[in-house]
C-alpha atoms as a PDB file:
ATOM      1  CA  UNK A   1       0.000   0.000   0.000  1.00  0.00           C
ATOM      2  CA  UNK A   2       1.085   3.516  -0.952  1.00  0.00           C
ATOM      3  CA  UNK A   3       1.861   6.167   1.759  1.00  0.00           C
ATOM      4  CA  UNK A   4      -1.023   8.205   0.204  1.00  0.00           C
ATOM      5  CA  UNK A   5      -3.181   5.291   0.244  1.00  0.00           C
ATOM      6  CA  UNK A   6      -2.571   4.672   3.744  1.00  0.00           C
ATOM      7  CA  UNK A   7      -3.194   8.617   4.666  1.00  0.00           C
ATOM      8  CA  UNK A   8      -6.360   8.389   2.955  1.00  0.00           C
ATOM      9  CA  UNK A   9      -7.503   5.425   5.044  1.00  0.00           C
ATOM     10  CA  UNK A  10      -6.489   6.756   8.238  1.00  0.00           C
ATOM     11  CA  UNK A  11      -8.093   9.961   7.629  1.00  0.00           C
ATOM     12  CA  UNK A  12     -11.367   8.100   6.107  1.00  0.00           C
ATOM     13  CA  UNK A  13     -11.289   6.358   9.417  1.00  0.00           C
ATOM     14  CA  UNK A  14     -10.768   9.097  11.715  1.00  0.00           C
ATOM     15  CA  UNK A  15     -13.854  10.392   9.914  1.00  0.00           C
ATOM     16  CA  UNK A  16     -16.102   7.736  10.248  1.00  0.00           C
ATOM     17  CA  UNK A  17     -15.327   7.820  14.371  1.00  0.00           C
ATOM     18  CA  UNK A  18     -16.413  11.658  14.522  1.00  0.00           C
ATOM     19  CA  UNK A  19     -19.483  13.344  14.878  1.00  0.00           C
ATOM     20  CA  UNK A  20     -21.065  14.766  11.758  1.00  0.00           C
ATOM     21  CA  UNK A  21     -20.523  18.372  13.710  1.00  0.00           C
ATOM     22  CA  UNK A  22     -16.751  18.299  13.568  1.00  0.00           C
ATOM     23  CA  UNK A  23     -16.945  16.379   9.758  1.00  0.00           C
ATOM     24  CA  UNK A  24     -16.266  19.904   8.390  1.00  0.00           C
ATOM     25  CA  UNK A  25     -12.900  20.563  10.355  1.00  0.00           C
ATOM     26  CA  UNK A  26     -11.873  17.261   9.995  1.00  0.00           C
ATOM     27  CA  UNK A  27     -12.519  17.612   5.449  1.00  0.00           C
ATOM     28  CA  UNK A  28     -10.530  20.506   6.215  1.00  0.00           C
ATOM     29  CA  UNK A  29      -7.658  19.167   7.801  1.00  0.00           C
ATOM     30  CA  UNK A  30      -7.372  15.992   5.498  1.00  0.00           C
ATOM     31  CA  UNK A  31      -7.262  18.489   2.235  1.00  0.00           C
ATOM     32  CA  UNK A  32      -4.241  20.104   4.092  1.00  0.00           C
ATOM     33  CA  UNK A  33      -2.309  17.192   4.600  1.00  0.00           C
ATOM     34  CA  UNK A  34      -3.162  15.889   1.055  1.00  0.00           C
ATOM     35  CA  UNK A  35      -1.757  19.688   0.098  1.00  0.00           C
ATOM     36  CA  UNK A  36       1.321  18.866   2.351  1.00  0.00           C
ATOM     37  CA  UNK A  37       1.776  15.457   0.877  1.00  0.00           C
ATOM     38  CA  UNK A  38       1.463  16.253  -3.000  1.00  0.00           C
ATOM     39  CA  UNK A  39       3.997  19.445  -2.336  1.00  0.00           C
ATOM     40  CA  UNK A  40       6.457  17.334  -0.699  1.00  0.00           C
ATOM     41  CA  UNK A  41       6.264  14.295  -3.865  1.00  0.00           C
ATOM     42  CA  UNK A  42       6.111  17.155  -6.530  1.00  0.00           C
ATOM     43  CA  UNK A  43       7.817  20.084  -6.090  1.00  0.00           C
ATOM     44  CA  UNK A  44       6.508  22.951  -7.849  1.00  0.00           C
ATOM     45  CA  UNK A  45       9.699  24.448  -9.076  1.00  0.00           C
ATOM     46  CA  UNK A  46      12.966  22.196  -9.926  1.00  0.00           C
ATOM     47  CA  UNK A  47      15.736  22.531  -7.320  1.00  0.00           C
ATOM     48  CA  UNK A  48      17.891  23.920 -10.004  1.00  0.00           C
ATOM     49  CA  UNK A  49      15.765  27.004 -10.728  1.00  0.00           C
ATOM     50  CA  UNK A  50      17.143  28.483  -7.565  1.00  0.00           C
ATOM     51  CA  UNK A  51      19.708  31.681  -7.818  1.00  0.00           C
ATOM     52  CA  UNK A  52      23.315  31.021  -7.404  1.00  0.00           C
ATOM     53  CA  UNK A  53      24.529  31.638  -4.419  1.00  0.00           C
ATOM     54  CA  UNK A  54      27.118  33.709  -3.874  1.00  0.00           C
ATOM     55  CA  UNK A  55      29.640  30.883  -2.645  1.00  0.00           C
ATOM     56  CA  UNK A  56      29.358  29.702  -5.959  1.00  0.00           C
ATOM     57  CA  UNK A  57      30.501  32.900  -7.441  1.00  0.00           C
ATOM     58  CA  UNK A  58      27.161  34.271  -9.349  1.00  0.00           C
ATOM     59  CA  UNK A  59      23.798  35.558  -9.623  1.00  0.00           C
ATOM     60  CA  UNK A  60      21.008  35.828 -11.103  1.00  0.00           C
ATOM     61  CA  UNK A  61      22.250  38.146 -13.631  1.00  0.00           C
ATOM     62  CA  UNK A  62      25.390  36.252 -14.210  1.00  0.00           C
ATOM     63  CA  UNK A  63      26.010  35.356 -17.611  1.00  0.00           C
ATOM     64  CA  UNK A  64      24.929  32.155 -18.902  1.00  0.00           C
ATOM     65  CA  UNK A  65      28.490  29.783 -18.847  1.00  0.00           C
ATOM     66  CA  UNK A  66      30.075  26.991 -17.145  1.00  0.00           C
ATOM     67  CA  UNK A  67      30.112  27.262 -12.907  1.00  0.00           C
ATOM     68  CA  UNK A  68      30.679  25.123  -9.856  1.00  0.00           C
ATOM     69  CA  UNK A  69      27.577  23.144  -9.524  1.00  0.00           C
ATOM     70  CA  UNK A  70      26.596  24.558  -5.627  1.00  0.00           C
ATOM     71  CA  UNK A  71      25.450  20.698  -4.638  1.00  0.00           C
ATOM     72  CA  UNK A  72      28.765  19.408  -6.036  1.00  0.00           C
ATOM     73  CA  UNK A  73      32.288  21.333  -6.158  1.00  0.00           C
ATOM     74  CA  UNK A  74      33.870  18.717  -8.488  1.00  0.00           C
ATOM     75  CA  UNK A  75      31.396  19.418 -11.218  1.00  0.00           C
ATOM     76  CA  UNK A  76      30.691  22.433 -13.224  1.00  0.00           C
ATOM     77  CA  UNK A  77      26.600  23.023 -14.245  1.00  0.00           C
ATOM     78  CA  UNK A  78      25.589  25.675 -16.973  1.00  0.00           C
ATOM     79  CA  UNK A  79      23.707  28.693 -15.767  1.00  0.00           C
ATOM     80  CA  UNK A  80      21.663  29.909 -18.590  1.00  0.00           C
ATOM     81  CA  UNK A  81      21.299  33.223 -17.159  1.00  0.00           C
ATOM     82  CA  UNK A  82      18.334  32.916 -15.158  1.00  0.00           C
ATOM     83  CA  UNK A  83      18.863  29.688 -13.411  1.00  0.00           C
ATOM     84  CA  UNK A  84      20.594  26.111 -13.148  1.00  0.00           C
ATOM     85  CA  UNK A  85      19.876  23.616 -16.276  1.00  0.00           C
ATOM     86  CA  UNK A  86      20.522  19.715 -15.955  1.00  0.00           C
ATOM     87  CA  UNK A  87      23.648  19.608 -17.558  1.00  0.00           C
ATOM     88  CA  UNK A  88      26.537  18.732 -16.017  1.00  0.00           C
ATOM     89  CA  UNK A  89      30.437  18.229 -16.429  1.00  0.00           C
ATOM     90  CA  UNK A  90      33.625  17.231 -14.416  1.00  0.00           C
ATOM     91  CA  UNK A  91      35.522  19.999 -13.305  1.00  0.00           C
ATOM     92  CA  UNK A  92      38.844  20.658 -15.294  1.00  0.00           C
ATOM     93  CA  UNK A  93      42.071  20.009 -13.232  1.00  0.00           C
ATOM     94  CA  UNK A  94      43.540  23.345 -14.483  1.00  0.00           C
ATOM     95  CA  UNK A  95      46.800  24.843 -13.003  1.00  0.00           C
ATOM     96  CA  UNK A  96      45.637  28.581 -11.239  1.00  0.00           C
ATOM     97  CA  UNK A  97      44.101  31.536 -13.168  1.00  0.00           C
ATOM     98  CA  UNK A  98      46.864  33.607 -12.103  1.00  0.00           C
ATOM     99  CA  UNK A  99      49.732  30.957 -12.759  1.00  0.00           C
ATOM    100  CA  UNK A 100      52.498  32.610 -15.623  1.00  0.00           C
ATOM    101  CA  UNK A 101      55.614  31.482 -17.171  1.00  0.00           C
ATOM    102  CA  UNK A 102      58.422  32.168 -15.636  1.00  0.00           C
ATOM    103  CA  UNK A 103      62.282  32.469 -17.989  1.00  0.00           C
ATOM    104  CA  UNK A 104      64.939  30.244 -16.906  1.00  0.00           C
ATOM    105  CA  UNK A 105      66.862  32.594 -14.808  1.00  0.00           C
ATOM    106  CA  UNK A 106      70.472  31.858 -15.173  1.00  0.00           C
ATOM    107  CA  UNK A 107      73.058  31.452 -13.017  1.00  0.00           C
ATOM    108  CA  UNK A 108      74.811  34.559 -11.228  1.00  0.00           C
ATOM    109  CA  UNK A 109      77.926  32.772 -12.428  1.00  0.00           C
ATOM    110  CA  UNK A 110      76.912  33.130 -16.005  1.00  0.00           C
ATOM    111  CA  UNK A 111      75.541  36.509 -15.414  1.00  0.00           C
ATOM    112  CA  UNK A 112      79.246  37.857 -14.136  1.00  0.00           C
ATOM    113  CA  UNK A 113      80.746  35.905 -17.170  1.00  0.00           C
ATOM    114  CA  UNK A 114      78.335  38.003 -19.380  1.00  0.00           C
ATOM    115  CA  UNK A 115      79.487  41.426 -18.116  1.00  0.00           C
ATOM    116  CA  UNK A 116      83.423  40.567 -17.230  1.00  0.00           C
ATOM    117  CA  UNK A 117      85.336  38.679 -19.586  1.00  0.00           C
ATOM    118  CA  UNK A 118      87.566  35.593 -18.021  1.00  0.00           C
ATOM    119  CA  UNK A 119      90.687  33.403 -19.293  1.00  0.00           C
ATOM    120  CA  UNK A 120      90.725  30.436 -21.828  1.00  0.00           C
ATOM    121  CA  UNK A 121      93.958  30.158 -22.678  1.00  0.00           C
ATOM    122  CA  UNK A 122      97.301  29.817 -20.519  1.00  0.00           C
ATOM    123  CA  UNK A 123     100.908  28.686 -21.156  1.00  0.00           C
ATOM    124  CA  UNK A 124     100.918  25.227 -18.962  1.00  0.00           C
ATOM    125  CA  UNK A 125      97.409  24.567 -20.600  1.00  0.00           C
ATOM    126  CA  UNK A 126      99.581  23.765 -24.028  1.00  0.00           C
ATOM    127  CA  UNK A 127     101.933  21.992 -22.250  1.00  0.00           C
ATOM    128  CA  UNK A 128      98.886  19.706 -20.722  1.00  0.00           C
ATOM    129  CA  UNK A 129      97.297  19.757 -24.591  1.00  0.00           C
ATOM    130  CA  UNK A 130     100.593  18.142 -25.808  1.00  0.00           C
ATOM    131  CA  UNK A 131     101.272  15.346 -23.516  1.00  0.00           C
ATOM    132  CA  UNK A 132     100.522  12.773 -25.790  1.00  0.00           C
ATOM    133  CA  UNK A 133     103.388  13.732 -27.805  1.00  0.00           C
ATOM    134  CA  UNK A 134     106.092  14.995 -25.421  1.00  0.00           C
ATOM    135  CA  UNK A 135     105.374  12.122 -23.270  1.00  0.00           C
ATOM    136  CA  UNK A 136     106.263   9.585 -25.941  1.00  0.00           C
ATOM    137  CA  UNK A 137     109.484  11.315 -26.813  1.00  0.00           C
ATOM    138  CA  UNK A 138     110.328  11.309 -23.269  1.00  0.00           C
ATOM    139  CA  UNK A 139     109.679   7.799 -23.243  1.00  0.00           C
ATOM    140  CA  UNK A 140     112.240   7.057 -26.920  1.00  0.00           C
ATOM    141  CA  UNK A 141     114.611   8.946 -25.108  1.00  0.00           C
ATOM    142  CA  UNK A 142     115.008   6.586 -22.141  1.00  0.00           C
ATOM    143  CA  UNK A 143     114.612   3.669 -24.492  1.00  0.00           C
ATOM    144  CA  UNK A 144     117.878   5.463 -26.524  1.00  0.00           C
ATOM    145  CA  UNK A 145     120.100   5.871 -23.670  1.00  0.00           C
ATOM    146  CA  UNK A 146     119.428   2.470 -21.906  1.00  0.00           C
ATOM    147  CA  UNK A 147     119.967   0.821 -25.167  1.00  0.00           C
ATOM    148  CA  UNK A 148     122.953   2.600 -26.078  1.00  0.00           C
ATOM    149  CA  UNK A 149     124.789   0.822 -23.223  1.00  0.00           C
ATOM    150  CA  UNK A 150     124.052  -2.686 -24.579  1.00  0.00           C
ATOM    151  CA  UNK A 151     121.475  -5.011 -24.373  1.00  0.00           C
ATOM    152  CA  UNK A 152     118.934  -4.320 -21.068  1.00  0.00           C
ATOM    153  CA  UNK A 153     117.320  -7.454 -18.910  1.00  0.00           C
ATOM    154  CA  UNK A 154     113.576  -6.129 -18.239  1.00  0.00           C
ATOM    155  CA  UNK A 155     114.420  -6.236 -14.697  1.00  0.00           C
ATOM    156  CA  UNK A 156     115.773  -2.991 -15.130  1.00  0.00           C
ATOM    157  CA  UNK A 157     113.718  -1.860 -18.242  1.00  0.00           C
ATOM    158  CA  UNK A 158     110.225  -2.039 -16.556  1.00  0.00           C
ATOM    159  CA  UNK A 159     111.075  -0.855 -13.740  1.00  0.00           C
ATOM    160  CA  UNK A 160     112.929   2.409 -15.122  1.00  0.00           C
ATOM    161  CA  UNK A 161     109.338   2.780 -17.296  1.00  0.00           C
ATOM    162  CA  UNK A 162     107.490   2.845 -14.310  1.00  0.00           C
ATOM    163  CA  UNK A 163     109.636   5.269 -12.493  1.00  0.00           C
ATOM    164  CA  UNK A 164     109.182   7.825 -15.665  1.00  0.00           C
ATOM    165  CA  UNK A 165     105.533   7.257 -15.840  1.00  0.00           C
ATOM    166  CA  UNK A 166     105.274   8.121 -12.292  1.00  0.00           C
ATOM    167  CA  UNK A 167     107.884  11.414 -13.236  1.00  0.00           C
ATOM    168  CA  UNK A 168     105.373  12.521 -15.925  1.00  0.00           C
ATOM    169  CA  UNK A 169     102.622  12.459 -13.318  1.00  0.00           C
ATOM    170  CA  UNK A 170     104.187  14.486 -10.914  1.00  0.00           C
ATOM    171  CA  UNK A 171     105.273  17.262 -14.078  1.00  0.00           C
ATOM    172  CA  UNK A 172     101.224  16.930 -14.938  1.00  0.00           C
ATOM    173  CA  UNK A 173      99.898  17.918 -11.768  1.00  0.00           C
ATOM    174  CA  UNK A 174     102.134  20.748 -10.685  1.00  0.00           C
ATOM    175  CA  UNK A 175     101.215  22.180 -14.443  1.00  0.00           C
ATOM    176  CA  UNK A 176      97.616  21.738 -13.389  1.00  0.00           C
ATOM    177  CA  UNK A 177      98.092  23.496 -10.376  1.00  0.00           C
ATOM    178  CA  UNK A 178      99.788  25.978 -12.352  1.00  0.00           C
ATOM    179  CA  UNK A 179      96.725  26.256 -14.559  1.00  0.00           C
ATOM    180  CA  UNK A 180      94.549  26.784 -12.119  1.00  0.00           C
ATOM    181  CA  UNK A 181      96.139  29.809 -10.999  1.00  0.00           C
ATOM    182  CA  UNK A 182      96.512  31.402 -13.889  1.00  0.00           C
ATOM    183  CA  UNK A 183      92.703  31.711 -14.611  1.00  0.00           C
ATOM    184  CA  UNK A 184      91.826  32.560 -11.272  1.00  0.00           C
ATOM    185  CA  UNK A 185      94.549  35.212 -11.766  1.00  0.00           C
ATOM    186  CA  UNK A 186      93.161  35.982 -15.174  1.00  0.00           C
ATOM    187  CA  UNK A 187      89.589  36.471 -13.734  1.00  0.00           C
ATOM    188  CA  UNK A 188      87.874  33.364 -13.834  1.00  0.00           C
ATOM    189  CA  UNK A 189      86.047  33.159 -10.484  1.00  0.00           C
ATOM    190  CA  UNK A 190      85.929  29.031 -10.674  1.00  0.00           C
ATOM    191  CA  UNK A 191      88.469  26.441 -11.980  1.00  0.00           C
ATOM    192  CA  UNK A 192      88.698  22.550 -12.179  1.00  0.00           C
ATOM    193  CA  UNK A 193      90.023  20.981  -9.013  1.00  0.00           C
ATOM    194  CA  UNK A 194      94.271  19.918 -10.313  1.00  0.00           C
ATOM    195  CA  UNK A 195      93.834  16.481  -8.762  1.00  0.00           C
ATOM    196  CA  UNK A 196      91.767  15.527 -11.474  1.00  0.00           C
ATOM    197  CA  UNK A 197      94.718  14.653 -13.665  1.00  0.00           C
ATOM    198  CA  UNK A 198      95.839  11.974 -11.652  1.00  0.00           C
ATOM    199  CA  UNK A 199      92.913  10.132 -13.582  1.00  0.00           C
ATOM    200  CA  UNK A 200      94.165  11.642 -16.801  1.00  0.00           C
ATOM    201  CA  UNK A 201      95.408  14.418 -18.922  1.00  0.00           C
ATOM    202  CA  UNK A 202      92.134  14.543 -20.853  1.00  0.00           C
ATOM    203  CA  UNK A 203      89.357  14.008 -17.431  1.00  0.00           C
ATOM    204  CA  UNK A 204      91.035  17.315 -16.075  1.00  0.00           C
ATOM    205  CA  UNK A 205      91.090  19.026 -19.763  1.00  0.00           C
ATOM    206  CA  UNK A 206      87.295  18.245 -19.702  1.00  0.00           C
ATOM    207  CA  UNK A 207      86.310  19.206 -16.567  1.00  0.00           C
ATOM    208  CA  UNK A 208      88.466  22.663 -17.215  1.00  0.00           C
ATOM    209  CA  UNK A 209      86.785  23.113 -19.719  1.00  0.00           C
ATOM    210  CA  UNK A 210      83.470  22.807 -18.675  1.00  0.00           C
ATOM    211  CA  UNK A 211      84.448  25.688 -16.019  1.00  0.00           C
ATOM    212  CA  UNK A 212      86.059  27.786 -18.239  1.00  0.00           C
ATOM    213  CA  UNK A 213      82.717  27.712 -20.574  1.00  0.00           C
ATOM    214  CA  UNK A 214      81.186  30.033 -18.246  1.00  0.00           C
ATOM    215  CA  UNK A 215      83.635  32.727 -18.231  1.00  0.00           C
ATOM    216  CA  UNK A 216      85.357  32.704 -21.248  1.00  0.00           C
ATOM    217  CA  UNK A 217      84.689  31.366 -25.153  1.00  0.00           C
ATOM    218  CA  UNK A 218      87.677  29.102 -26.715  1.00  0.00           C
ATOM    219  CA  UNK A 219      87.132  26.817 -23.474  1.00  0.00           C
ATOM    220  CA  UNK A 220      87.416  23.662 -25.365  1.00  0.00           C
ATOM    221  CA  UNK A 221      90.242  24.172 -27.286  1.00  0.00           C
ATOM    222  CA  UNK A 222      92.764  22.149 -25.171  1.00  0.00           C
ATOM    223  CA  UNK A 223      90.590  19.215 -25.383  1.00  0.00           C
ATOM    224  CA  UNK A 224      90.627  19.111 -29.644  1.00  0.00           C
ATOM    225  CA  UNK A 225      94.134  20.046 -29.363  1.00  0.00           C
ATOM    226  CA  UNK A 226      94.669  16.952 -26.936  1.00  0.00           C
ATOM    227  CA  UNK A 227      92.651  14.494 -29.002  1.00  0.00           C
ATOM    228  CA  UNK A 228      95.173  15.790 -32.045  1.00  0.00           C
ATOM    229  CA  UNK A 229      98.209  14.699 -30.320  1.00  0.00           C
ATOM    230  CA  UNK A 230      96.781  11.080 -28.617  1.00  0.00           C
ATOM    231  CA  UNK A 231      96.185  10.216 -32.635  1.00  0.00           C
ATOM    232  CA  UNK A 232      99.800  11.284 -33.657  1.00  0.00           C
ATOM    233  CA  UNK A 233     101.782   9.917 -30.581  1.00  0.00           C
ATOM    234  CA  UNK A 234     101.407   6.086 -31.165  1.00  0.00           C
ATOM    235  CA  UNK A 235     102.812   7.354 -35.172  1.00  0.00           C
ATOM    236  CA  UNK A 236     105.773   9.483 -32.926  1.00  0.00           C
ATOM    237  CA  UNK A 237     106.254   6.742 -30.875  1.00  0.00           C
ATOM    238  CA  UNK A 238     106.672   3.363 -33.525  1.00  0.00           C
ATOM    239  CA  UNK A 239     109.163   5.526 -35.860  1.00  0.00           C
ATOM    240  CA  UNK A 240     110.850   6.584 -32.442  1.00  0.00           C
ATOM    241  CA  UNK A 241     111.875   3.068 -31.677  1.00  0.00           C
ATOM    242  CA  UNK A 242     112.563   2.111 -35.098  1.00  0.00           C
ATOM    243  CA  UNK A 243     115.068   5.023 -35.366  1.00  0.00           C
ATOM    244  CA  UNK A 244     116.453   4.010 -32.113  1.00  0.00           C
ATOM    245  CA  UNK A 245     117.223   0.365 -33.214  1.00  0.00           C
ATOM    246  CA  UNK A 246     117.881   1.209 -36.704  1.00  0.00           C
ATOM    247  CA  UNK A 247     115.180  -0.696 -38.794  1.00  0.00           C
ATOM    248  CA  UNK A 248     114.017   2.787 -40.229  1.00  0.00           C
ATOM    249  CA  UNK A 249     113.953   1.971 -43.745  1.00  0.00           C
ATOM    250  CA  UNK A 250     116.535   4.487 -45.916  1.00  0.00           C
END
């Protein structure tokens, strides 16, 4: 049974237990509750056709458009102008209104390099871009004098390499430290650490000149000119020996 049905037969009931004197008050008071009932199942207006409020950011004389729906803030509901329609959408997950682009800003390092020029180039930095070669001739020249005094056991040989190897080392990083202090002389205001060249000639070349980049231009020149000489030196190095023992062909 309905719930009208069932307020119909209680108030039919009440009715029937009355006296025909109060029948009138008691017609009256079903018709309200009937009137209370029916407003209650069908509204007369839709909820929608309410004004905006003004949490959701409008009124009635906003313009028709796309707002938060007031019932749910994840949802947008068009506003036709006058009031809220039935169609709905998901709110966009939009970065803020207010939210701009903002430049790369660079780095106060590269701003100082802009307006006060540094130092690329420096005397020991050739000297560290020619290893390859003056190394090897260092190396022809032991091989020359121990060979000029007969034939050598490698006891002796390997050993004396080893001991020059070490030697070059040493020369390398004093002439890093060397190089290091000339550009910070020269106005560089950062410079590759000198240790790095006990890895190798061409880490510390590298790393210099990825410091040297931001103060001067020409920072990678000691690295091509390094690569240049590492191609020629094993060239330097075969027709050094083959002078040395004579098999040079005339």
């Amino acid at each position: 049974m309905h719930s009208s049905d069932t307020l119909a037969f209680r108030l039919t009931a009440r009715f029937e237990n009355r006296d025909h004197t109060d029948s009138l008050a008691y017609v009256v008071a079903s018709l309200r509750a009937v009137s209370r009932l029916g407003k209650g199942l069908f509204p007369a207006k839709s909820a929608y056709s309410l004004p905006m409020s003004d949490s959701a950011g409008a009124t009635p004389t906003t313009p028709a458009g796309w707002y938060k729906d007031p019932a749910d803030s994840a949802r947008l509901r068009w506003w036709d102008g006058s009031q809220w329609t039935s169609t709905v959408q998901n709110a966009p997950l939009g970065r803020p209104a207010e939210a701009a682009y903002v430049p790369f800003q660079r780095s106060a390092q590269i701003e100082q390099a802009t307006n006060s020029p540094g130092l690329a180039y420096t005397r020991t930095m050739w000297w560290i871009s020619a290893q390859p070669i003056w190394g090897v001739v260092t190396q022809v020249m032991l091989f020359a004098l121990v060979t000029a005094f007969g034939s050598v056991p490698a006891a002796i040989l390997v050993p004396g390499y080893l001991i020059l190897n070490l030697a070059l080392l040493a020369v390398l990083v004093g002439l890093a430290f060397a190089d290091r202090r000339a550009l910070l002389q020269g106005g560089n205001q950062s410079a590759a650490s000198p240790w790095w060249m006990l890895l190798s000639p061409l880490v510390y070349l590298i790393l210099r000149a990825r410091q040297v980049a931001l103060w001067e231009e020409g920072a990678w020149a000691a690295v091509l000119w390094w690569s240049i000489a590492a191609v020629l030196s094993p060239v330097l190095a075969i027709l050094g020996y083959f002078a040395v023992l004579g098999v040079l062909p005339v």
